[in-house]
Every structure is written in structure tokens, then in C-alpha cells.
N, C-alpha and C. Protein backbone atom coordinates (compact mmCIF):
# COMPACT_ATOMS: atom_id res chain seq x y z
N UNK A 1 12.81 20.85 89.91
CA UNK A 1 13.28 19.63 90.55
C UNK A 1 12.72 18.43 89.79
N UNK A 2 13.55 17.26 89.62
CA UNK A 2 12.96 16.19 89.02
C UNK A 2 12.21 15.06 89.89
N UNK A 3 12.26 14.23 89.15
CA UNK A 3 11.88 12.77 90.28
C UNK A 3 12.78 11.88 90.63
N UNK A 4 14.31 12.75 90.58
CA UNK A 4 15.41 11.86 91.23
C UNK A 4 15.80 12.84 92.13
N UNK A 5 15.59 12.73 93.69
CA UNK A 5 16.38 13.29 94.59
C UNK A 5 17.51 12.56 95.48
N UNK A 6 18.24 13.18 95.65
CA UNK A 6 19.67 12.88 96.19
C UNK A 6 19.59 12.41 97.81
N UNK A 7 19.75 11.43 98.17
CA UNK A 7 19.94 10.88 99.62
C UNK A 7 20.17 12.28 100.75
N UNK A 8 20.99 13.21 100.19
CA UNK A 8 21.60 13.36 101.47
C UNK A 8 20.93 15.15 101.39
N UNK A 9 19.58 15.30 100.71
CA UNK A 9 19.08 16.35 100.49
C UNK A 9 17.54 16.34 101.47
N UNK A 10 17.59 15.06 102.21
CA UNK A 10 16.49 14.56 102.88
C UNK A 10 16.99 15.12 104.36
N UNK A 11 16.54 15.71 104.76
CA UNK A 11 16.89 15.78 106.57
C UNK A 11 16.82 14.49 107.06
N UNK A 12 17.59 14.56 108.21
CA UNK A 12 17.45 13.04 109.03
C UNK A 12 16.42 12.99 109.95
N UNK A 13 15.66 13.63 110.03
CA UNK A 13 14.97 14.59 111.51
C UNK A 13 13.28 14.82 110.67
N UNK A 14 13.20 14.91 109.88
CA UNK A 14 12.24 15.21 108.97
C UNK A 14 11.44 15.02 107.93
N UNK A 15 10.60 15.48 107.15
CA UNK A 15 10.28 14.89 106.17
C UNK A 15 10.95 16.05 104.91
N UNK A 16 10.92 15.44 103.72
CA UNK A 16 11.41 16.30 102.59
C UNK A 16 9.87 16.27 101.56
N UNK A 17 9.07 17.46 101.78
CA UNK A 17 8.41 17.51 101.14
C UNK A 17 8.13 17.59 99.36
N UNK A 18 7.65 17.30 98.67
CA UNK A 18 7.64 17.37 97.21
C UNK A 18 6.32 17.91 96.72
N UNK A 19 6.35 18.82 95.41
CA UNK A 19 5.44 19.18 95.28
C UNK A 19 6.11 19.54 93.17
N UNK A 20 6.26 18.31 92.70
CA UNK A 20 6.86 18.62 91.39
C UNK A 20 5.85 18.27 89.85
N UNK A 21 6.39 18.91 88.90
CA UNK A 21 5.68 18.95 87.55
C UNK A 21 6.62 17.74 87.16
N UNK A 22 6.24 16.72 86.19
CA UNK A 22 6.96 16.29 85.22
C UNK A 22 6.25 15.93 83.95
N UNK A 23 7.03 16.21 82.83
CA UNK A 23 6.57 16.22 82.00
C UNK A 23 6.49 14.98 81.10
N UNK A 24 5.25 14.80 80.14
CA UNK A 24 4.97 13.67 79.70
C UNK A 24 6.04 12.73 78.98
N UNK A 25 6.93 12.95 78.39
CA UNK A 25 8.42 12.89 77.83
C UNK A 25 9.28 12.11 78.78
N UNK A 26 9.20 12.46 80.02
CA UNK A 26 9.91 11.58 80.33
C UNK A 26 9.59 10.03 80.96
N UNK A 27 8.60 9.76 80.58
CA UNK A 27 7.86 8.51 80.86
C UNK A 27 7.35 7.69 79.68
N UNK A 28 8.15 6.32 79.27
CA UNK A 28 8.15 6.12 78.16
C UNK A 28 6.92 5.13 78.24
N UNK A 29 5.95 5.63 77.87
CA UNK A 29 4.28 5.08 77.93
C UNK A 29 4.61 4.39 76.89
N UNK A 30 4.09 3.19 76.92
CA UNK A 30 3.90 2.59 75.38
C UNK A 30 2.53 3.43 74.48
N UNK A 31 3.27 3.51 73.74
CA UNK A 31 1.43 4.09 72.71
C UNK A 31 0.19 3.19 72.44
N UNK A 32 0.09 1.83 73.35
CA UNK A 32 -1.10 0.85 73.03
C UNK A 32 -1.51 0.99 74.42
N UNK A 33 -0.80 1.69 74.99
CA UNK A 33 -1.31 1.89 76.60
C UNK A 33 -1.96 3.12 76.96
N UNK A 34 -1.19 4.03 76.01
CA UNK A 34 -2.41 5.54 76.09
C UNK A 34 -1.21 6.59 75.86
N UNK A 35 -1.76 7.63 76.07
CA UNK A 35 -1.05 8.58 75.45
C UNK A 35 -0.98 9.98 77.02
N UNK A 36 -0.09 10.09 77.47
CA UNK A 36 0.17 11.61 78.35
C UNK A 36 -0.46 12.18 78.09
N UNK A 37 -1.55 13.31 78.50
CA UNK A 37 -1.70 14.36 77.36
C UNK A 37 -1.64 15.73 77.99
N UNK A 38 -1.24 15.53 79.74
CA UNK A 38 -0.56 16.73 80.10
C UNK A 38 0.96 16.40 81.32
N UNK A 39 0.81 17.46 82.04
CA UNK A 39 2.80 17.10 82.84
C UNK A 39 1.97 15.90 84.06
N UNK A 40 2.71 14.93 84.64
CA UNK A 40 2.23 14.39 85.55
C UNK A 40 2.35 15.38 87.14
N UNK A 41 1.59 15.17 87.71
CA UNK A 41 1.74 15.83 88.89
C UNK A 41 1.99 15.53 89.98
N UNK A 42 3.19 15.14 91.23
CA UNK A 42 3.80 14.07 92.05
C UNK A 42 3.38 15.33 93.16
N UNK A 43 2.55 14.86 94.51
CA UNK A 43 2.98 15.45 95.37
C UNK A 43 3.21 14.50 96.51
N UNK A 44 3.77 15.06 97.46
CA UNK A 44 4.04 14.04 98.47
C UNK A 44 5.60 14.17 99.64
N UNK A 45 5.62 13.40 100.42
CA UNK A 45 6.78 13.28 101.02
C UNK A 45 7.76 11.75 101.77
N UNK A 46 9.07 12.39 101.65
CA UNK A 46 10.12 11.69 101.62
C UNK A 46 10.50 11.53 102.94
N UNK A 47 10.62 9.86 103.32
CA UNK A 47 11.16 10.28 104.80
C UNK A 47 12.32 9.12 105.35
N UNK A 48 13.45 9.65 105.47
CA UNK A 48 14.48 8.54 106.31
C UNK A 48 13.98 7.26 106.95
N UNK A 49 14.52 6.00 107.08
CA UNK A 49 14.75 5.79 108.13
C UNK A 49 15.87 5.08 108.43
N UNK A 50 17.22 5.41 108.45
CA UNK A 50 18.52 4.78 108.89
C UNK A 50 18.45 5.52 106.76
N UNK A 51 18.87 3.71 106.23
CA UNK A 51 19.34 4.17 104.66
C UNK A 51 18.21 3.99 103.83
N UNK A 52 17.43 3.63 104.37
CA UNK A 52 16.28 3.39 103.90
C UNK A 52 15.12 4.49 104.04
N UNK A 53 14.81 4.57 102.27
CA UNK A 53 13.51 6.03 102.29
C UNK A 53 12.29 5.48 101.94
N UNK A 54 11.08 6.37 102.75
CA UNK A 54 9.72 5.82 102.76
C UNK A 54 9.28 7.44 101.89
N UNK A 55 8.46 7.01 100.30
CA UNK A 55 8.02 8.01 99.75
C UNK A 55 6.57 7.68 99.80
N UNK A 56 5.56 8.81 100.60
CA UNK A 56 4.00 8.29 100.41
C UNK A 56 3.57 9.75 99.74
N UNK A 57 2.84 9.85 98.71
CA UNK A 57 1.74 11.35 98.14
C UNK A 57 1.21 10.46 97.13
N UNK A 58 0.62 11.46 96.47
CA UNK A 58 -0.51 11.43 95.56
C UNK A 58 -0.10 12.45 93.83
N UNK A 59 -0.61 11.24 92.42
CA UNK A 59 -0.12 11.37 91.36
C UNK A 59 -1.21 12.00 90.51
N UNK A 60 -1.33 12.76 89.93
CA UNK A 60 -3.00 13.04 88.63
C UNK A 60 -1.90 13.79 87.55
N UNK A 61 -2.61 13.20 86.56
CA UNK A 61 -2.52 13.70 85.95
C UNK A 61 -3.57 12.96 84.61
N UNK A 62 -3.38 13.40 82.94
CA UNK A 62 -4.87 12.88 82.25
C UNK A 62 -3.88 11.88 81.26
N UNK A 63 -4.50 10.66 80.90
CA UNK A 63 -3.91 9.88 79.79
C UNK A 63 -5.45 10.08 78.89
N UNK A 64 -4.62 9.69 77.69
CA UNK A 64 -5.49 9.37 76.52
C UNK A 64 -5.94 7.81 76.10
N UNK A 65 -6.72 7.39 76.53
CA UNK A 65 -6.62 5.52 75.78
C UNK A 65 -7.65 5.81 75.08
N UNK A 66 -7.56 4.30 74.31
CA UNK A 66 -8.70 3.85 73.30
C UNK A 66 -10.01 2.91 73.94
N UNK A 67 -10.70 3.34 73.50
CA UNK A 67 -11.93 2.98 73.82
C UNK A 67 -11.74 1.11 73.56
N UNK A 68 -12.46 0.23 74.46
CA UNK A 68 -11.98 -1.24 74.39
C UNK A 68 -13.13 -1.69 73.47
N UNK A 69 -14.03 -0.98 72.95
CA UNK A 69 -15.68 -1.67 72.58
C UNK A 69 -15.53 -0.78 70.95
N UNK A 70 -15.34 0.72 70.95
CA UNK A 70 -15.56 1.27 69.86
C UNK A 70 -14.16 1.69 69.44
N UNK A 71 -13.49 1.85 69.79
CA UNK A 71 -12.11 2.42 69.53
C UNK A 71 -12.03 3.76 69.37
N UNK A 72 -12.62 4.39 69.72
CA UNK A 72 -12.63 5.96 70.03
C UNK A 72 -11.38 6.40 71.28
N UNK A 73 -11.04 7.25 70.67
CA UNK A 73 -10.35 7.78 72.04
C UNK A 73 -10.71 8.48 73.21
N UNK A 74 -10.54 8.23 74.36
CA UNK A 74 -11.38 8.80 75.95
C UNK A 74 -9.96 9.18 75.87
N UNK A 75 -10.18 10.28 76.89
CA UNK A 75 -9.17 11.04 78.10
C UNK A 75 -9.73 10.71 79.58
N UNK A 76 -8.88 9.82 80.25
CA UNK A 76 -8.89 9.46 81.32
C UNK A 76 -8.21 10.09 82.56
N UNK A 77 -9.02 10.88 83.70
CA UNK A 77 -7.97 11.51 84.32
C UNK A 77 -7.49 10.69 85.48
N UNK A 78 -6.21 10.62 85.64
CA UNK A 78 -5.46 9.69 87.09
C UNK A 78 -5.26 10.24 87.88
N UNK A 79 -6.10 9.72 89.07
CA UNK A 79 -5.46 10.21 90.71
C UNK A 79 -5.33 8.85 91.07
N UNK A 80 -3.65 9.03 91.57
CA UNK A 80 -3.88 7.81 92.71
C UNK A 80 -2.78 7.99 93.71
N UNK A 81 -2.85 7.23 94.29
CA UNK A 81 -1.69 7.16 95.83
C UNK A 81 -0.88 6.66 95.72
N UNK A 82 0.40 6.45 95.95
CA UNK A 82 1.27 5.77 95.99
C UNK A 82 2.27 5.68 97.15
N UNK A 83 2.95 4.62 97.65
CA UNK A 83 3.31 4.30 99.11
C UNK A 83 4.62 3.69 98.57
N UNK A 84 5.99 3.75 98.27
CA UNK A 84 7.23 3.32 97.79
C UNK A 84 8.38 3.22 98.49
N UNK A 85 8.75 2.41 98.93
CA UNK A 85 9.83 1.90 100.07
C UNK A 85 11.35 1.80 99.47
N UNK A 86 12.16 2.67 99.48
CA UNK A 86 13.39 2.04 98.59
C UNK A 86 14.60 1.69 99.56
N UNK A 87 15.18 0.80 99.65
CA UNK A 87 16.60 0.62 99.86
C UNK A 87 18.00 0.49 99.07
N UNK A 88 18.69 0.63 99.89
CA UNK A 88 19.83 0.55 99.24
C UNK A 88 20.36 -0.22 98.37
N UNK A 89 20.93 -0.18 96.75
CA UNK A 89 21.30 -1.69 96.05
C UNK A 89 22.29 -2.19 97.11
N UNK A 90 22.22 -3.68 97.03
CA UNK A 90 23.15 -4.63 97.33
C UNK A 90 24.00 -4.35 96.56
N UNK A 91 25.44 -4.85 96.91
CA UNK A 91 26.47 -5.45 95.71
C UNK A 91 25.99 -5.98 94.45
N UNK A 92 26.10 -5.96 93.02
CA UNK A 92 25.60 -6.75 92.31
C UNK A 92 23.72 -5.94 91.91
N UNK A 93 23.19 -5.38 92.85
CA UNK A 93 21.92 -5.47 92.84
C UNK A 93 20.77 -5.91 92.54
N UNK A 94 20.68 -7.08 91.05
CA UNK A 94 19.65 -7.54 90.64
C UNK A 94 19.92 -9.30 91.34
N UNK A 95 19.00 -9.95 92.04
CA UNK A 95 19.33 -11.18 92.65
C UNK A 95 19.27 -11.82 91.59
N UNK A 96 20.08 -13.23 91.70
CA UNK A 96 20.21 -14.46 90.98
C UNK A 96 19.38 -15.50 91.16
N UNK A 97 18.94 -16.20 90.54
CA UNK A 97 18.57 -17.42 90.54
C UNK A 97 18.00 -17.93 91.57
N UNK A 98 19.03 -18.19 92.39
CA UNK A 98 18.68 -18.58 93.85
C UNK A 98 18.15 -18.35 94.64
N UNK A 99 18.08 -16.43 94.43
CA UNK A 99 17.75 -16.13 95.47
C UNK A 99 16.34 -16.47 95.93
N UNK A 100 15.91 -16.54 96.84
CA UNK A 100 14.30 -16.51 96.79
C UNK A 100 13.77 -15.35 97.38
N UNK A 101 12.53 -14.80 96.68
CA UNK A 101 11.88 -13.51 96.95
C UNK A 101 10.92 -13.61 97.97
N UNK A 102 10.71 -13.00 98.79
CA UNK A 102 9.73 -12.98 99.66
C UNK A 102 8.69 -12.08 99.06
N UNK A 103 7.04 -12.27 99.47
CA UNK A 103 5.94 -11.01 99.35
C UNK A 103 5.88 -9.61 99.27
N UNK A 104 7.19 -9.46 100.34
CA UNK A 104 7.54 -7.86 101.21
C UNK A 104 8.58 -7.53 99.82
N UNK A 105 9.33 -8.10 99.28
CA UNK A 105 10.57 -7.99 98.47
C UNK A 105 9.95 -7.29 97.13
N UNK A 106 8.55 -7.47 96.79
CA UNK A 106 7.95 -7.54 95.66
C UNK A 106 7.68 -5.41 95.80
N UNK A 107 7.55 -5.01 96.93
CA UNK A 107 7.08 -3.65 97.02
C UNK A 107 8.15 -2.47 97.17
N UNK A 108 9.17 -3.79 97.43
CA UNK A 108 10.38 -2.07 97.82
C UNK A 108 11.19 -2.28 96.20
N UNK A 109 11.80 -0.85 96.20
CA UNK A 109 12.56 -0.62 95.50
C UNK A 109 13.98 -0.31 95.58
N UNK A 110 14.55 -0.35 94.98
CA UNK A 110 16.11 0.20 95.30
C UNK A 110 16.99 1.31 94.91
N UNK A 111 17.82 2.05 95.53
CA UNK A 111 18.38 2.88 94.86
C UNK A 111 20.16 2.86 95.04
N UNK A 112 20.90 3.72 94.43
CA UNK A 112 22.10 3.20 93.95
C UNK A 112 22.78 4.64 93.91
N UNK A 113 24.11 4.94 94.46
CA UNK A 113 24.77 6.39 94.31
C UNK A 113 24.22 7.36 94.76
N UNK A 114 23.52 6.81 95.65
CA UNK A 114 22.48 8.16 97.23
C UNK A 114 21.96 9.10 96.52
N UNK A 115 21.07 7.94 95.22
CA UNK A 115 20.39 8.75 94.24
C UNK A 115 18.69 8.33 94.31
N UNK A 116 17.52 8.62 94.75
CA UNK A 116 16.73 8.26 94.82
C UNK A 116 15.85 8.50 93.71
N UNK A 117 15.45 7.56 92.45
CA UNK A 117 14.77 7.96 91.33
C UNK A 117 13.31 7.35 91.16
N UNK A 118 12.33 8.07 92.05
CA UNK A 118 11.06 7.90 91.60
C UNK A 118 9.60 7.50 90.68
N UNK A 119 10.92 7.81 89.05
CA UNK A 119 10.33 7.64 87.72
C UNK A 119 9.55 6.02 87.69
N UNK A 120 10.28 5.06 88.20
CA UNK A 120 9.62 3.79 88.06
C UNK A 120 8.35 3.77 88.82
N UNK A 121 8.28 3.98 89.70
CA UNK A 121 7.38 4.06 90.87
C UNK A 121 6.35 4.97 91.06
N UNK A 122 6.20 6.00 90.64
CA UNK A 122 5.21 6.84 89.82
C UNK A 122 4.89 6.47 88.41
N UNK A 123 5.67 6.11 87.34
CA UNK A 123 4.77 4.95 86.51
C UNK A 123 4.48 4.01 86.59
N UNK A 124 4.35 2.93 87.50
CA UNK A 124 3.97 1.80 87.69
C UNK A 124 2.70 1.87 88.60
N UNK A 125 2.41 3.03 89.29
CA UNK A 125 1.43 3.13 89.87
C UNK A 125 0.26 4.10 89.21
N UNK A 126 0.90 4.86 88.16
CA UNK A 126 0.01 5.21 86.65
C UNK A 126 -1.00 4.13 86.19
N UNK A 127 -0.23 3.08 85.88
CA UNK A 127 -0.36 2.18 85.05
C UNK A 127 -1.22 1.03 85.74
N UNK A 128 -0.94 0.96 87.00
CA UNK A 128 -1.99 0.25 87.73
C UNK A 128 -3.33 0.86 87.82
N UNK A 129 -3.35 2.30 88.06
CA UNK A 129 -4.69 2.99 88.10
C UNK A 129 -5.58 3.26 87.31
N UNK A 130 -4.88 2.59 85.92
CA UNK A 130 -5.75 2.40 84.78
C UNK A 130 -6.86 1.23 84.70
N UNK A 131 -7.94 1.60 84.59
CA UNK A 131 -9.31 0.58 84.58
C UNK A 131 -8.95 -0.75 83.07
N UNK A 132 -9.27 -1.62 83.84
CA UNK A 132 -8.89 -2.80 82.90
C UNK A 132 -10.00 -2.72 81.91
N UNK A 133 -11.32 -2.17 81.72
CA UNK A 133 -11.88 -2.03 80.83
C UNK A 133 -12.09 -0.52 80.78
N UNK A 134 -12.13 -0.34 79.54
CA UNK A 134 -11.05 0.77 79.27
C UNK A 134 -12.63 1.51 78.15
N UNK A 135 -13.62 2.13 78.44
CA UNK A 135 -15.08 2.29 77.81
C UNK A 135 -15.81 3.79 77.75
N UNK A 136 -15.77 4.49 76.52
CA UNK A 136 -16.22 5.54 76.49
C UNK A 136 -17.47 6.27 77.22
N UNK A 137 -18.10 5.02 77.64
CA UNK A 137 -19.20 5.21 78.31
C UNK A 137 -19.83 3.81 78.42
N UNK A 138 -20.08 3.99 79.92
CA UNK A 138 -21.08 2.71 80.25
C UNK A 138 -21.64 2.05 79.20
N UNK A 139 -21.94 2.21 78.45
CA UNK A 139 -22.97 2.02 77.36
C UNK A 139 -22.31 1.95 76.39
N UNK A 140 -21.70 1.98 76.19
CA UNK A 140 -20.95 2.10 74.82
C UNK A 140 -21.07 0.28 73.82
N UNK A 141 -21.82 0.79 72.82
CA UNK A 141 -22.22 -0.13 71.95
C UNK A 141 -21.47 -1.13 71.05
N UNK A 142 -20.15 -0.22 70.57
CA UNK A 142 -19.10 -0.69 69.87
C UNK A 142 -19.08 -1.24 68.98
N UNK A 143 -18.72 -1.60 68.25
CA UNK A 143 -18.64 -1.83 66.77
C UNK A 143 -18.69 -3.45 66.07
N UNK A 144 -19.56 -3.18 64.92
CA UNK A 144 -20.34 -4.30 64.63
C UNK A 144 -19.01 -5.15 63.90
N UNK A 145 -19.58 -6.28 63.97
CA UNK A 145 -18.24 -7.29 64.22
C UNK A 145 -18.48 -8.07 62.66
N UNK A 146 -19.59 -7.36 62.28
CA UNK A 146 -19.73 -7.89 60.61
C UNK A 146 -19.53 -6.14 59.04
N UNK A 147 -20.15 -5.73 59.68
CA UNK A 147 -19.50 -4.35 58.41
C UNK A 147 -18.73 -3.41 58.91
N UNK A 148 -18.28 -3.60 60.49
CA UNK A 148 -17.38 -2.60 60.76
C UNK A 148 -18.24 -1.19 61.66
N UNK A 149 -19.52 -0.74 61.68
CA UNK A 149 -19.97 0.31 62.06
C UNK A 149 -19.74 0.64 63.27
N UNK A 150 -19.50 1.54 63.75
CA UNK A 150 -19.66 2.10 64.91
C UNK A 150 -20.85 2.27 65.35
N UNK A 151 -21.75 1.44 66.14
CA UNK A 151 -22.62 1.67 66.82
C UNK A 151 -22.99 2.28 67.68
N UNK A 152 -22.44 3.38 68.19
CA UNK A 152 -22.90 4.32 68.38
C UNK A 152 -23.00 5.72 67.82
N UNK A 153 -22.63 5.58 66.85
CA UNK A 153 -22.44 6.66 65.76
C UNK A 153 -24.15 6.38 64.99
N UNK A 154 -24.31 4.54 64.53
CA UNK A 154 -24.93 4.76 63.32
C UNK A 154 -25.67 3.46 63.58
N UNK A 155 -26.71 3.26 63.00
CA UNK A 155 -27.48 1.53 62.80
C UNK A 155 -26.72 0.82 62.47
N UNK A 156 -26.55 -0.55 62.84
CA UNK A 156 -26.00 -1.61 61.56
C UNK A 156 -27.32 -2.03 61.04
N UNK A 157 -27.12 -2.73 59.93
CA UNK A 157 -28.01 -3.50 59.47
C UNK A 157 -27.66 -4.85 59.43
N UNK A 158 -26.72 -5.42 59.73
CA UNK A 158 -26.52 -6.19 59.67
C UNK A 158 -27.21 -7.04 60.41
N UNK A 159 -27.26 -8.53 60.35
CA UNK A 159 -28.38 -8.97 61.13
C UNK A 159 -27.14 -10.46 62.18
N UNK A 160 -27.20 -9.71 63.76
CA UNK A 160 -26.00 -10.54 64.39
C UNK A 160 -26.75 -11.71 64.48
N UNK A 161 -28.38 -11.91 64.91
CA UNK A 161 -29.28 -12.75 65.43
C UNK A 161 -28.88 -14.40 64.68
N UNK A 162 -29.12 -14.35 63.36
CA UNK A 162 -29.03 -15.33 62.49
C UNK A 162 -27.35 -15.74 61.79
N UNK A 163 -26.48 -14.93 62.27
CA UNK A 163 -25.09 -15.20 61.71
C UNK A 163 -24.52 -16.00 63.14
N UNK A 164 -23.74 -17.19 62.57
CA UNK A 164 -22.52 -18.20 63.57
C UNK A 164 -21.71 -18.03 62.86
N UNK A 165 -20.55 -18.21 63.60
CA UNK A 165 -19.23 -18.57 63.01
C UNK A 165 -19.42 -20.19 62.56
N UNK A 166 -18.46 -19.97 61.57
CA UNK A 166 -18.41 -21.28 60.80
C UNK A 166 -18.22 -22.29 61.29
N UNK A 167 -16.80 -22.33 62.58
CA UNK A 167 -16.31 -22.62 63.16
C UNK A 167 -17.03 -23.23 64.51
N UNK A 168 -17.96 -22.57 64.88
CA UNK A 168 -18.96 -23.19 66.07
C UNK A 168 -20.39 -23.47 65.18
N UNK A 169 -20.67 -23.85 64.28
CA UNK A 169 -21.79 -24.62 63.39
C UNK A 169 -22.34 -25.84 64.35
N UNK A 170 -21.11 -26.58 64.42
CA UNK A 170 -21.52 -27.56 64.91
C UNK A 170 -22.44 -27.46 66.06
N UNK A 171 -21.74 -27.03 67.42
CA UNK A 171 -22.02 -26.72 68.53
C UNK A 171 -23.82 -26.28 68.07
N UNK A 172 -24.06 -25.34 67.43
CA UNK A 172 -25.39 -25.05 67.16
C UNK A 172 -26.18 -25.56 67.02
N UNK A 173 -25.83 -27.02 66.14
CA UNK A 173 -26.78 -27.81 65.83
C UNK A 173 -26.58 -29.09 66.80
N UNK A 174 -25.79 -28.85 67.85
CA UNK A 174 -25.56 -29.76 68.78
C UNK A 174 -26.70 -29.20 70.11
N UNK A 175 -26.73 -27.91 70.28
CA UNK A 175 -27.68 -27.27 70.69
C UNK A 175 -29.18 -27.05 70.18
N UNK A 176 -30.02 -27.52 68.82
CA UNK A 176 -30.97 -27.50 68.42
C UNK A 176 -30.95 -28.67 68.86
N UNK A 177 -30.60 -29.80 68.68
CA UNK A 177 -30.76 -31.32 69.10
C UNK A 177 -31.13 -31.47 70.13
N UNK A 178 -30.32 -30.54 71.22
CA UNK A 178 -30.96 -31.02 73.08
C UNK A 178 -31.95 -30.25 73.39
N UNK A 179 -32.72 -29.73 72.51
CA UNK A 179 -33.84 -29.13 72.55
C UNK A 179 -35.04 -29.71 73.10
């Protein structure tokens, strides 16, 4: 089964449980965002109400990113929750101009041909569960910003203490002055 189920495969009376594999392929990750590196894992359930479906479970699966300090690559594993409200497209479906969006408008989604497709909404909640600093380890030393070393691999020698940018000189000696 995929992550598009069909409207009318949902009981009216019930929930439609899910319990599906998908594979990394079909989620077009950007490669500066990380890398799949196994099937995502969707469980959860689907539930009516009139035309409108309420999908709530839980997503894991492992991405690959780059380290934000050393550039090493981590494997990051994702669990998270997700809560997705879809209704029906309108006529037209994408609003114009005019329309004005409300707060509530910002969380539901829509679906179209009593086709319910999940794929957005399980990656967007991937992608939120990713840590904005993105660090091989607490500690992670990262790399010297004058010969390039990986500091945690190796010493620099370089000496950061006594080097400014050229560019903030001034400021420095604007700072020895209010001394």
C-alpha cells in the first residue's frame, strides 16, 4: 500500500488503520538537506468526518546530514508525530490573491479525486523534525577557519588568538582605545 489512499476505502463508522513501508525514492529530499538512508516508516490512522479526513500516527525512519561545525556526515534517526487534516479541493483549488488565509488554513491540507495523498505531509513533518543545528557531537570542534583542519581529527597550529579579519581592524583598534 502507498501513501495515497482512496476516500472511499475509509469506513464511515471507523478508523482505517495504517501500518506502511515507503521507500526513500519516493521523497524528493534535497541532497543539502540529507540523505534517506533507509524506507520511511508511517504508522497511524485515518478517520472520516463528513468529507473531511483526520490522519494522526507516528513517522521514523534514519536521514543522513552533514555535520554544521565539521562537515562530517551523522545519521540522524527521525521519530515524530504527525496530526494532518485534509479537505476537499475547492473549485480551482489553489486561492488567489484575495483570498485571505486564516491560522487554522495554514494546517489542513487538501485532497482532489477522493484521493488522499499523504507524501506532502509526512515530508514536511520529516523535515521539521530535523534539529536546526545539525552536530556530530556536542562537542564537536570543527574546522579551523584558517588551514582548513578538522579539529577533531587533528591540532591546528594555527594561531586564531592573534588573527582579525581585515575587514573588522578597525573595530579592534576602536576597542584597544576604550580601554
Amino acid at each position: 500500500m502507498s501513501l495515497v489512499i482512496d476516500f472511499d476505502d475509509i469506513p464511515e463508522d471507523e478508523e482505517l488503520i495504517l501500518d506502511l513501508l515507503q521507500s526513500p525514492e519516493h521523497f524528493k529530499v534535497d541532497p543539502e538537506e540529507g540523505v534517506l538512508q533507509q524506507d520511511v516508516h508511517v504508522q497511524g490512522h485515518l478517520s472520516k468526518l463528513g468529507r473531511e479526513i483526520l490522519f494522526k500516527g507516528n513517522i521514523s525512519t534514519e536521514i543522513e546530514l552533514v555535520c554544521s561545525r565539521c562537515l562530517e556526515p551523522l545519521r540522524y534517526p527521525v521519530q515524530a508525530r504527525i496530526t494532518s487534516h485534509f479537505v476537499p479541493d475547492k473549485e480551482g483549488g489553489i486561492p488567489d490573491a484575495d483570498t485571505e488565509l486564516h491560522a487554522s488554513d495554514i494546517e489542513v491540507e487538501t485532497y482532489s479525486d477522493n484521493r488522499i495523498d499523504l507524501t506532502q505531509a509526512v515530508y514536511d513533518q520529516m523535515m521539521l523534525s530535523l534539529p536546526l543545528a545539525r552536530l556530530c557531537k556536542d562537542d564537536c570542534r570543527g574546522i579551523c577557519s584558517h588551514c582548513g583542519v578538522n579539529c577533531n581529527e587533528q591540532s591546528c597550529t594555527c594561531s586564531d588568538q592573534d588573527s582579525v579579519d581585515p575587514r573588522l581592524a578597525v573595530l579592534k583598534t576602536l576597542k584597544d582605545k576604550l580601554k
